[in-house]
N, C-alpha and C. Protein backbone atom coordinates (compact mmCIF):
# COMPACT_ATOMS: atom_id res chain seq x y z
N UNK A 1 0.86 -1.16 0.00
CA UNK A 1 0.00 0.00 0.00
C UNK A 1 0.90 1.22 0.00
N UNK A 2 0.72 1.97 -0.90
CA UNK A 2 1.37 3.22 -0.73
C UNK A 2 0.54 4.16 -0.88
N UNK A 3 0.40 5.26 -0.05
CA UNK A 3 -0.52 6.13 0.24
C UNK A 3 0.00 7.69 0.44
N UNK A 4 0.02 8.54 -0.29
CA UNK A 4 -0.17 10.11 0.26
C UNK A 4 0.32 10.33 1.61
N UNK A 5 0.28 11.22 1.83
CA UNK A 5 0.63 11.32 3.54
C UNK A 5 -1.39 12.20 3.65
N UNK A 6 -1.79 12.85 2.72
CA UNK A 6 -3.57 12.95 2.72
C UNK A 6 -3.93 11.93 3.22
N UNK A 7 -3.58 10.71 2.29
CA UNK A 7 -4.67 9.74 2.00
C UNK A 7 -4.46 9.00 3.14
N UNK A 8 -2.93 8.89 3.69
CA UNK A 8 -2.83 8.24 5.11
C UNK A 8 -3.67 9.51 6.35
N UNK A 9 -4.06 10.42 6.23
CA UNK A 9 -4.53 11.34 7.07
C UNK A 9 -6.15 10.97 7.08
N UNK A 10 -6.61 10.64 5.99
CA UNK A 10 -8.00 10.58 5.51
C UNK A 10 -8.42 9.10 6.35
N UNK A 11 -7.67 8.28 5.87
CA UNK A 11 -7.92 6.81 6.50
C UNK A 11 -7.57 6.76 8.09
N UNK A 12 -6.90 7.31 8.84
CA UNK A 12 -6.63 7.90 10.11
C UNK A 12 -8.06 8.57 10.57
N UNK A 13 -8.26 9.43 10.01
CA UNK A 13 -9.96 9.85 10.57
C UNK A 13 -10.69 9.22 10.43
N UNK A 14 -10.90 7.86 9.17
CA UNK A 14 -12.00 7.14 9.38
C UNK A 14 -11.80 6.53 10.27
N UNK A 15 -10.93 6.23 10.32
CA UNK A 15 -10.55 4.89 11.78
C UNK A 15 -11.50 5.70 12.95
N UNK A 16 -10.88 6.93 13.11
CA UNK A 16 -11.63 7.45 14.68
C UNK A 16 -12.73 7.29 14.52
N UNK A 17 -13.41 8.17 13.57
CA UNK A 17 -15.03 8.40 13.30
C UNK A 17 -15.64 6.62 13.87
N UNK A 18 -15.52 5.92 13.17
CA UNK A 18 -15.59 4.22 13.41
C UNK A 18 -15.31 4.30 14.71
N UNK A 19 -13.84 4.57 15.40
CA UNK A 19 -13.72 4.07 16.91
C UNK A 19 -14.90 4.51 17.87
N UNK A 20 -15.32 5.54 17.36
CA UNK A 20 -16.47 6.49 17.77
C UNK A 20 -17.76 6.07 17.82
N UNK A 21 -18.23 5.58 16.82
CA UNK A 21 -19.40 4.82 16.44
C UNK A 21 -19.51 3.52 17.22
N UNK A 22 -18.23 3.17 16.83
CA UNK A 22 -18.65 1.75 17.18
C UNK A 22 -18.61 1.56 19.43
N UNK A 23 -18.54 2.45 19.97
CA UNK A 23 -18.99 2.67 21.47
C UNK A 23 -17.70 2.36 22.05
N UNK A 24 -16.46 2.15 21.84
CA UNK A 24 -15.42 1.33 22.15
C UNK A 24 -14.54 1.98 22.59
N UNK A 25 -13.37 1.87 23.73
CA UNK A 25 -12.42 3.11 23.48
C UNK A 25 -11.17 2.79 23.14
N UNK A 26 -10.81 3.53 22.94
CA UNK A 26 -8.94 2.94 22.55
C UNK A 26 -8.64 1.89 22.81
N UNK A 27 -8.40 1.63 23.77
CA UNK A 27 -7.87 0.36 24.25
C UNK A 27 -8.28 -0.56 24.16
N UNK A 28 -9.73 -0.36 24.55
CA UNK A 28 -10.87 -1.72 24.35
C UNK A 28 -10.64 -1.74 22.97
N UNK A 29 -10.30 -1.14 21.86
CA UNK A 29 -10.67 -1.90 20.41
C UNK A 29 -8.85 -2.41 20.30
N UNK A 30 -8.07 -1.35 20.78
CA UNK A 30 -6.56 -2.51 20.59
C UNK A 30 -6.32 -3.67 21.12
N UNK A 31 -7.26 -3.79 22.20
CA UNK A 31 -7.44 -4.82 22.70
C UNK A 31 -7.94 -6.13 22.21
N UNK A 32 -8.81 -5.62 21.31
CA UNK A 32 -9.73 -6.48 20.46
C UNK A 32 -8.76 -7.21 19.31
N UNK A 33 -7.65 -6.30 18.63
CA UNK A 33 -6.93 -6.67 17.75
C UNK A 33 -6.04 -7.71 18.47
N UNK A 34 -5.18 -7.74 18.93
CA UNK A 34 -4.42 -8.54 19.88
C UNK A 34 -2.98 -7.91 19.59
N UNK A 35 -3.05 -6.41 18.98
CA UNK A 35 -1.87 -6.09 18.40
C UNK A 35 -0.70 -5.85 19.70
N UNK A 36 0.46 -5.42 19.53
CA UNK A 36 0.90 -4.89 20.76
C UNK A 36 1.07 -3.19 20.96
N UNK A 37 0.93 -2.84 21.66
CA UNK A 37 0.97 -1.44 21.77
C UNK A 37 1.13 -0.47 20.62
N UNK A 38 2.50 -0.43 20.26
CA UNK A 38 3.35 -0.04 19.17
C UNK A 38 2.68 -0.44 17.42
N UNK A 39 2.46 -1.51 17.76
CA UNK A 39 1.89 -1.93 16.30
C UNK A 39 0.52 -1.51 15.78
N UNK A 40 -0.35 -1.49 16.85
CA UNK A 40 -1.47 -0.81 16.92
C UNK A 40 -1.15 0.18 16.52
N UNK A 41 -0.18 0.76 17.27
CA UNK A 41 -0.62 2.80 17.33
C UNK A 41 -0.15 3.09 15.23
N UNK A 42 0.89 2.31 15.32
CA UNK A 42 0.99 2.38 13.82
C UNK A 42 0.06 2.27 12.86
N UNK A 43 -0.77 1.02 13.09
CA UNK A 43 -1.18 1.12 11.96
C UNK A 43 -2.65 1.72 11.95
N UNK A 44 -3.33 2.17 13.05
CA UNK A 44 -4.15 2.59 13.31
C UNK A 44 -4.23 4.07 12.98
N UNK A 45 -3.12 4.78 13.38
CA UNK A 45 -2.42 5.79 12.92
C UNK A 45 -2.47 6.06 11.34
N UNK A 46 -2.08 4.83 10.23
CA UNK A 46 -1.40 4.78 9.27
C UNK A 46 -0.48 5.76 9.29
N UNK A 47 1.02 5.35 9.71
CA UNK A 47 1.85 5.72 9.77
C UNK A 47 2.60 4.99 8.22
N UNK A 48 3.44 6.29 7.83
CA UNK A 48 4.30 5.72 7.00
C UNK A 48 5.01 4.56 6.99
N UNK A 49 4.82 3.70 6.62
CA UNK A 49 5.62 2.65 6.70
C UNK A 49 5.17 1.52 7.36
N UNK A 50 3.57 1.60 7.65
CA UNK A 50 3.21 0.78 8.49
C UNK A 50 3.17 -0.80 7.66
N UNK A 51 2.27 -1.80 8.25
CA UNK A 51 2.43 -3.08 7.45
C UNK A 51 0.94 -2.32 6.63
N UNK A 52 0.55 -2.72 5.62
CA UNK A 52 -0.36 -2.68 4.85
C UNK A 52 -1.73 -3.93 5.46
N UNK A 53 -1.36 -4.64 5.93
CA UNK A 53 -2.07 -6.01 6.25
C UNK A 53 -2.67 -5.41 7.67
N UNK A 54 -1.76 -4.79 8.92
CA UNK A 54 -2.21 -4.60 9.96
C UNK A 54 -3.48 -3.46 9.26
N UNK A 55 -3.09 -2.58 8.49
CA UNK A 55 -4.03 -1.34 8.12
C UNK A 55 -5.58 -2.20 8.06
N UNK A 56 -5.78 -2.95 7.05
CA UNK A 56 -6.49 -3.63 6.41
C UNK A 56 -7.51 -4.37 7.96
N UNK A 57 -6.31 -5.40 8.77
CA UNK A 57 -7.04 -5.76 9.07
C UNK A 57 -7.92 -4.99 10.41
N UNK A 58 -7.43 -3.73 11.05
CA UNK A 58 -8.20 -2.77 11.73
C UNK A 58 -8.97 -2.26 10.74
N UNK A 59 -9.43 -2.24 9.56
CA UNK A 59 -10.02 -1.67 9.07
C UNK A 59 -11.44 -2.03 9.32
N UNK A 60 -11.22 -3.22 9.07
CA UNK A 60 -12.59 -4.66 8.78
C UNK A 60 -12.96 -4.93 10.55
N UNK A 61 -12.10 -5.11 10.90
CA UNK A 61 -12.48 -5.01 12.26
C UNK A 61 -13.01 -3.86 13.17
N UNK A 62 -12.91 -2.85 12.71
CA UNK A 62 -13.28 -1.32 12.84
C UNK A 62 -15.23 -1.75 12.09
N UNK A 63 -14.99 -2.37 11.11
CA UNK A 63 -16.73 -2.24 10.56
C UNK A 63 -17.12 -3.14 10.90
N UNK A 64 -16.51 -4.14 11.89
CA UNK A 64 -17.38 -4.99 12.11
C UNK A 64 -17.79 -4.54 13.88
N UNK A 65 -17.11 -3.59 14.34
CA UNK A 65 -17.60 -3.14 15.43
C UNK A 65 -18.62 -2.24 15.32
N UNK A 66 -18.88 -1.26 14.28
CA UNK A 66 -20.00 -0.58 14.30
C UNK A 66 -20.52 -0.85 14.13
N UNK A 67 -20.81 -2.34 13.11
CA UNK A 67 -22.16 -2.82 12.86
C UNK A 67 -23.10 -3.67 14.27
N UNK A 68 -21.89 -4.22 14.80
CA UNK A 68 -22.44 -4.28 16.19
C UNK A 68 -22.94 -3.80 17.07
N UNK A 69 -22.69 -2.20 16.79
CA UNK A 69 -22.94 -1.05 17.76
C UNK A 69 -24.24 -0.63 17.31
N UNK A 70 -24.96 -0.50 16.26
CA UNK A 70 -26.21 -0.24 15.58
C UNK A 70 -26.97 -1.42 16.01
């Protein structure tokens, strides 16, 4: 995945908006991933250089919490 430093900014806010929705807080959803601290904040972040796979899979896991939350 290579992304903008926008497009990594853009996907960074959806994440929140979602963390938001879906009733959860920080921790409780890193928690959910099983990531470790650091790896989370990365790719949750989308930080440059993050793994592409961690992005992906907070992503899906991000929509599968709001749909829970509705």
């Amino acid at each position: 995945m290579s992304l903008s430093n926008s497009e990594r900014d853009l996907l960074a806010r959806e994440f929140e908006e979602n963390l938001a929705q879906s009733g959860l807080t920080f921790e409780e959803f890193r928690q959910e991933t099983g990531f470790p601290e650091a790896r989370f904040l990365d790719a949750f972040m989308v930080f440059e250089g993050c793994d592409p796979a961690d992005v992906e899979f907070i992503r899906g896991l991000l929509e599968e919490a709001v749909q829970r939350a509705r």
